[in-house]
Protein backbone atom coordinates (compact mmCIF):
# COMPACT_ATOMS: atom_id res chain seq x y z
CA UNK A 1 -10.57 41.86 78.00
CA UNK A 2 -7.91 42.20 75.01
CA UNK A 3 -5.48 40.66 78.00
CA UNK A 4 -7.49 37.36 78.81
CA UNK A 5 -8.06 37.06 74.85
CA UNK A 6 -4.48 37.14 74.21
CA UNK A 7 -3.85 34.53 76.91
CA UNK A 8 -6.46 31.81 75.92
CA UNK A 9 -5.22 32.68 72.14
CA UNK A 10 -1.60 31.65 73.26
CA UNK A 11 -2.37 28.89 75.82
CA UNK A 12 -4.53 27.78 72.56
CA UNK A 13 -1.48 27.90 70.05
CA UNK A 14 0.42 26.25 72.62
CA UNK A 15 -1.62 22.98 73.09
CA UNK A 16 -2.30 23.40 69.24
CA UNK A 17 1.64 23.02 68.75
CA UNK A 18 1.59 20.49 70.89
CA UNK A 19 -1.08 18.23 68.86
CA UNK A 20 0.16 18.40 65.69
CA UNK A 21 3.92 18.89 65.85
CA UNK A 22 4.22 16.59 69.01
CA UNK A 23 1.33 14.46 68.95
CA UNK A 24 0.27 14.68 72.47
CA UNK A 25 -3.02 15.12 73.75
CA UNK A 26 -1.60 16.63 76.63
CA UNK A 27 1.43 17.81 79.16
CA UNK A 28 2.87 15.92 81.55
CA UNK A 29 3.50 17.68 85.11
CA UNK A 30 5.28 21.00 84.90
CA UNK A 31 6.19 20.96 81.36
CA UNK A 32 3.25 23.70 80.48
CA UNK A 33 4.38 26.10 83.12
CA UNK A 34 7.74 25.78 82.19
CA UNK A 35 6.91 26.47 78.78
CA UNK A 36 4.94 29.72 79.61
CA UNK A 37 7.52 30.88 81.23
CA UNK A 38 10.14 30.40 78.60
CA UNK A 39 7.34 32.25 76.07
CA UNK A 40 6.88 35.14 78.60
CA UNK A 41 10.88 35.18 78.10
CA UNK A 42 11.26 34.47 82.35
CA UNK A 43 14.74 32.69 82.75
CA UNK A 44 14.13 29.07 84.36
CA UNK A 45 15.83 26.51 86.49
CA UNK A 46 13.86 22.76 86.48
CA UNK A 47 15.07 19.85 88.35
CA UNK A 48 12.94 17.33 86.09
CA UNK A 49 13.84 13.33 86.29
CA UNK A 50 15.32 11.70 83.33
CA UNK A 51 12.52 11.03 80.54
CA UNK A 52 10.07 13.07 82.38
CA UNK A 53 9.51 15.15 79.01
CA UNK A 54 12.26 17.93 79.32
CA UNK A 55 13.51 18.49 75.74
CA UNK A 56 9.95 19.17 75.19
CA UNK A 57 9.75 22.14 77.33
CA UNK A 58 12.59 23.79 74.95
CA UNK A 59 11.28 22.09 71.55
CA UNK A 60 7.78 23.56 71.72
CA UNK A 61 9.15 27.50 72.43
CA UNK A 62 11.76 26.96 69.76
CA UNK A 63 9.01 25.59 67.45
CA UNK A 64 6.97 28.96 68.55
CA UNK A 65 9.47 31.80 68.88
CA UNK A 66 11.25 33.92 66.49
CA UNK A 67 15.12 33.00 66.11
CA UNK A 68 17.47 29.98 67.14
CA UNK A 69 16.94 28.39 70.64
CA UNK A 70 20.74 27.35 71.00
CA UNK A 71 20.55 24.15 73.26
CA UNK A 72 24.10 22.97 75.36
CA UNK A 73 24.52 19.87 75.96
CA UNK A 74 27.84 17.88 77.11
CA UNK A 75 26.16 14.35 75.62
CA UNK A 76 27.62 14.01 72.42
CA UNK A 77 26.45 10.59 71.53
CA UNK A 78 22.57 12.39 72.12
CA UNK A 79 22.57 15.29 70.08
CA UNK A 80 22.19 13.18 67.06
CA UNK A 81 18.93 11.66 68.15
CA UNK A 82 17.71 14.58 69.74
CA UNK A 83 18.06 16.49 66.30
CA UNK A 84 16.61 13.59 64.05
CA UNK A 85 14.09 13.61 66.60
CA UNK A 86 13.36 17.13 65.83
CA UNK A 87 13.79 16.90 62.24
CA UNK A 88 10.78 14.00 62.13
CA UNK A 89 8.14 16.46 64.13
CA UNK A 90 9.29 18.73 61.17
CA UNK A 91 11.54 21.41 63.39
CA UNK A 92 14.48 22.54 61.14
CA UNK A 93 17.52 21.08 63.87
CA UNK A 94 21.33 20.81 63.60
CA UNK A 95 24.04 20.12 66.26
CA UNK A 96 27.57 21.62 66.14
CA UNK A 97 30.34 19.45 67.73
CA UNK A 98 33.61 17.85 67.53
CA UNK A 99 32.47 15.02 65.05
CA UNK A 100 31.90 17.21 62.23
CA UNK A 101 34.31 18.35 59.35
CA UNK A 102 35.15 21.81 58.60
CA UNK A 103 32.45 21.41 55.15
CA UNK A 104 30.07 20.35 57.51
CA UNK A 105 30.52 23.39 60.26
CA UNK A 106 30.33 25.84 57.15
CA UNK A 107 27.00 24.54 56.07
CA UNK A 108 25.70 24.88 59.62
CA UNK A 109 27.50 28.81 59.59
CA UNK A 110 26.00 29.48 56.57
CA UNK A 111 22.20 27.95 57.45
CA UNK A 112 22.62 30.44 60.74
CA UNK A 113 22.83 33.19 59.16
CA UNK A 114 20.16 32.25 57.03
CA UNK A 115 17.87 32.16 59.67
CA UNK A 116 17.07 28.41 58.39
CA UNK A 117 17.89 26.36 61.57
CA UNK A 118 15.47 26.34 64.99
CA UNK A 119 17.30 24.36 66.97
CA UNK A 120 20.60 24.02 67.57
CA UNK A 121 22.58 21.49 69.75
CA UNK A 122 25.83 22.74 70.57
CA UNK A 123 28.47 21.25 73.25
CA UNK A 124 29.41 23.96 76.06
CA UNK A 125 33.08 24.38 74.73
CA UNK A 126 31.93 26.05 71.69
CA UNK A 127 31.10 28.47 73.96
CA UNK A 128 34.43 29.54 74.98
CA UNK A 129 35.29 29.90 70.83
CA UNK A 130 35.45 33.65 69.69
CA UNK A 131 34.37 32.77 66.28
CA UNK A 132 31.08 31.09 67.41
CA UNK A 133 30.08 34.34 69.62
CA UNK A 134 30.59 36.90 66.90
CA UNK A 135 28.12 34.79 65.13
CA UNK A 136 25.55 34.55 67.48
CA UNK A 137 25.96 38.41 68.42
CA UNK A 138 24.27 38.80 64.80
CA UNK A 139 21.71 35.63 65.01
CA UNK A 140 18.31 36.52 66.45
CA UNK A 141 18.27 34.00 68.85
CA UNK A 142 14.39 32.79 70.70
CA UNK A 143 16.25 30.80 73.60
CA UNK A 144 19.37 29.44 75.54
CA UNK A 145 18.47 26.02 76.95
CA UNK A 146 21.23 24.25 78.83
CA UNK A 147 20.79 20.78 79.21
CA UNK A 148 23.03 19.03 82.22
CA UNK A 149 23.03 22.12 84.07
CA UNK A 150 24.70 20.39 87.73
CA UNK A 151 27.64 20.15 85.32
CA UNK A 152 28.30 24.02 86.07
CA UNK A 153 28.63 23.01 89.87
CA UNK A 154 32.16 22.34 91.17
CA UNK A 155 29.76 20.66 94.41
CA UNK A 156 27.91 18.40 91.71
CA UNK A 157 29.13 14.91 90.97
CA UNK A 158 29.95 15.73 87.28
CA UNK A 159 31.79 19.21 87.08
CA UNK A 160 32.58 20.54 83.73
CA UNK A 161 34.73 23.73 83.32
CA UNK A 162 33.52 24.26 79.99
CA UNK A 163 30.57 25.25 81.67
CA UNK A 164 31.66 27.86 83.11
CA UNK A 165 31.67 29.91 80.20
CA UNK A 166 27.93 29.47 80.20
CA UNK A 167 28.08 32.73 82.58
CA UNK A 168 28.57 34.87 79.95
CA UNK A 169 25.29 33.89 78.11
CA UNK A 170 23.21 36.17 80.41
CA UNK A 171 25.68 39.04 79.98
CA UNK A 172 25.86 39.15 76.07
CA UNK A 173 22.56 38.22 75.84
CA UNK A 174 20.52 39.87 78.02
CA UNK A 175 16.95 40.04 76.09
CA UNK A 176 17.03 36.29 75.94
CA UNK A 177 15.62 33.83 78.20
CA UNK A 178 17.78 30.93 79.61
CA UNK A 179 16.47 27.57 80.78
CA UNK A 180 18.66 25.40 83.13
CA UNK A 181 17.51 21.88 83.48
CA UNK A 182 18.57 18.91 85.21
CA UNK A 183 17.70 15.57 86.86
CA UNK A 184 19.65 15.43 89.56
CA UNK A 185 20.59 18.50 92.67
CA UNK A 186 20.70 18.88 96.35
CA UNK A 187 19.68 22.18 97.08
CA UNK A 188 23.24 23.39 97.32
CA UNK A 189 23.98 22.16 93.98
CA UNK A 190 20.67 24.46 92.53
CA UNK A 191 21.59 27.56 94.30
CA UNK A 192 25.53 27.02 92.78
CA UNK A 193 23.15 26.84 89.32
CA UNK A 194 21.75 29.58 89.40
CA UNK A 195 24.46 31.60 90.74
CA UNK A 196 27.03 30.17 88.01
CA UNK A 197 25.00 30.79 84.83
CA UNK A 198 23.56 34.02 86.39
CA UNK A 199 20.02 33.49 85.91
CA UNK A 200 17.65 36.52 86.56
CA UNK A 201 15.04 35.83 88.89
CA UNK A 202 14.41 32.30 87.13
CA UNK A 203 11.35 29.91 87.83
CA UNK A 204 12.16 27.51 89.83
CA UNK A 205 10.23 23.89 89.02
């Protein structure tokens, strides 16, 4: 019994999270398995069409988990409306990229080590900076989200070898979940994926 309590109690704070830091009523298809998942700390791959509701499936975790979810993304002109986006439904959000100043990058340093930022948007050649690794080997971190995933894929249409260095996420990290999404991959392109980043055993949507 203490097991199916606990469940309803979390599927419970889940839609509650949902309702009053979202405002939805309720999920649209797949997002509330993937978001199990990601709380159960399962690695996940989902192929989920552009404006079907996928940032939510990281957002509400982050919003729920202990730690940083760290969120890659190669779009830079997106990461400022994803974070103001954030920062209205009242989730503390930053994004680290080229466009900021060296003042600027310090602040965000400094609010990471803090523990004062839940989501942060990050483009996938930070990845490959030493600097930025140390620091997030001493971050408690919830999640690793990676948004544009076919860009890992040398088969895809849009192959970026920054991503590559998205491999090593599962190997430093290896208590943390990772989500892959995307909107677009043959099967070829998925199995490449999930072979690239490494994902354990992920669900597949």
């Amino acid at each position: 019994l203490p097991m199916i309590a606990e469940k309803q109690n979390k599927e419970q704070a889940i839609l509650e999270t949902l309702k009053t830091v979202f405002g939805f009523q309720s999920f649209r298809p797949n997002q509330e398995s993937i978001i199990k998942s990601i709380l159960n700390k399962q690695d996940v791959f989902a192929v989920m069409p552009t404006g079907g509701g996928k940032s939510l499936c990281y957002q509400l975790p982050a919003k729920m988990m202990q730690g940083v979810t760290i969120v890659v993304s190669p779009l830079i002109s997106l990461m400022k409306d994803q974070v103001d986006a954030a920062l209205e439904n009242g989730i503390s959000a930053a994004f680290m990229n080229s466009s900021l100043d060296a003042q600027e990058m310090a602040d965000i340093y400094r609010m990471l080590k803090y523990n004062k930022i839940k989501l942060l948007y990050i483009a996938p050649e930070r990845f490959a900076m030493p600097h930025f690794l140390e620091t997030l080997k001493t971050t408690p971190i919830a999640l690793f989200a990676i948004d544009e995933a076919h860009c890992i894929s040398e088969w895809g249409h849009d192959f970026r070898p920054d991503y590559l260095s998205l491999s090593l996420i599962p190997q430093m990290f290896p208590d943390v979940p990772v989500a892959a999404f995307t909107a677009t991959a043959t099967g070829e392109v998925q199995e490449d994926i999930i072979d690239k980043i490494g994902l354990r055993s992920p669900k597949i949507i």
